[in-house]
Protein backbone atom coordinates (compact mmCIF):
# COMPACT_ATOMS: atom_id res chain seq x y z
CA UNK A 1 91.97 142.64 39.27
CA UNK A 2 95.11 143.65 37.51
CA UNK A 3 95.38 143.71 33.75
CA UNK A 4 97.10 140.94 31.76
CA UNK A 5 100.65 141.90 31.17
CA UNK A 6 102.03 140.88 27.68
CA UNK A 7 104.58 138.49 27.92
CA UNK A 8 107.46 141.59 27.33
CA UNK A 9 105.88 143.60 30.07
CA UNK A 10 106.86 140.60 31.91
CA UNK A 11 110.28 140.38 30.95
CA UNK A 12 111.19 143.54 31.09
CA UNK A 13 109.61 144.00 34.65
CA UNK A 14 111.04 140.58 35.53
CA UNK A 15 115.21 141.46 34.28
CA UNK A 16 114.22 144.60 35.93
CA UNK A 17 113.26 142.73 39.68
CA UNK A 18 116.57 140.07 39.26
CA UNK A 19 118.63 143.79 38.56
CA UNK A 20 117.45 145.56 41.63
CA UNK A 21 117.75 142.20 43.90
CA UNK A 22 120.97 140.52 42.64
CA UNK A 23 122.79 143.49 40.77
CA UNK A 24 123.71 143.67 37.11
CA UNK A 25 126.23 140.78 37.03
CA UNK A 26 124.61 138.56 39.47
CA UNK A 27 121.69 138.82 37.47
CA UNK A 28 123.75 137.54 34.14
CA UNK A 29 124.50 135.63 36.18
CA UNK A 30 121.35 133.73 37.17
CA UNK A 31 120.03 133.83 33.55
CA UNK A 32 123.53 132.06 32.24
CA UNK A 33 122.13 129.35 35.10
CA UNK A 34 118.88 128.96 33.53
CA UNK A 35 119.34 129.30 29.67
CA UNK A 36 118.21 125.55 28.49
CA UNK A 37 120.45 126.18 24.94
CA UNK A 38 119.71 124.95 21.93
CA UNK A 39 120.74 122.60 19.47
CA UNK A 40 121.89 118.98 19.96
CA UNK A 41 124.80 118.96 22.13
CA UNK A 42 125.67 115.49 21.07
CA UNK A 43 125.55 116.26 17.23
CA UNK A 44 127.80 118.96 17.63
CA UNK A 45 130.21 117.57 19.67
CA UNK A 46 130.08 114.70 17.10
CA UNK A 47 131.29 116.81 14.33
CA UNK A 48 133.91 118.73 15.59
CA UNK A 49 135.76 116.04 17.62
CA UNK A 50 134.71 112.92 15.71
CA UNK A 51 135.48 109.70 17.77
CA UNK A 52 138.73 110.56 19.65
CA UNK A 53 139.60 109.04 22.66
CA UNK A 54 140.23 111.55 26.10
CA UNK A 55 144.05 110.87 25.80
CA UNK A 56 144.07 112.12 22.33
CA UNK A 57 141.92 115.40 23.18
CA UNK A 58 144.24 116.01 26.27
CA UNK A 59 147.24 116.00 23.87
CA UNK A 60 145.83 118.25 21.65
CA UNK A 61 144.73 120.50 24.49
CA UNK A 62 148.73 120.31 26.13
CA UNK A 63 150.35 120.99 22.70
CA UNK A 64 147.89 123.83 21.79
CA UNK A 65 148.91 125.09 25.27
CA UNK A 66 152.69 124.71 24.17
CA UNK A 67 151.62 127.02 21.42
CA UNK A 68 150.57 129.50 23.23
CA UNK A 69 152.97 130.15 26.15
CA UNK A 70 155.96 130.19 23.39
């Protein structure tokens, strides 16, 4: 029977596995797939865009755009 690994024997042997199979980026990749985040989405969102209405964020988007091709 094989020892029990510790759980960073098992990351490091797993990044290791998704390295050799997928390559580096591929395996960022993957792992940018599966991170669950953290935080509440909804909170944040909340505070840093208030209540606006889609038309309103699309006009900020287009004259922040504006901006930044002049």
């Amino acid at each position: 029977m094989m020892p029990m690994m510790t759980l960073e024997e098992i990351r490091t042997q797993g990044l290791r596995a998704l390295v050799e199979e997928l390559g580096t980026t591929g395996a960022v990749r993957f792992l940018q797939l599966t991170e669950t985040g953290r935080g509440d989405y909804s909170r944040e969102r909340r505070k840093r865009i208030g209540r606006q209405s889609v038309s309103s964020l699309v006009n900020q988007i287009e004259a922040m755009r504006k901006c930044v091709a002049t």
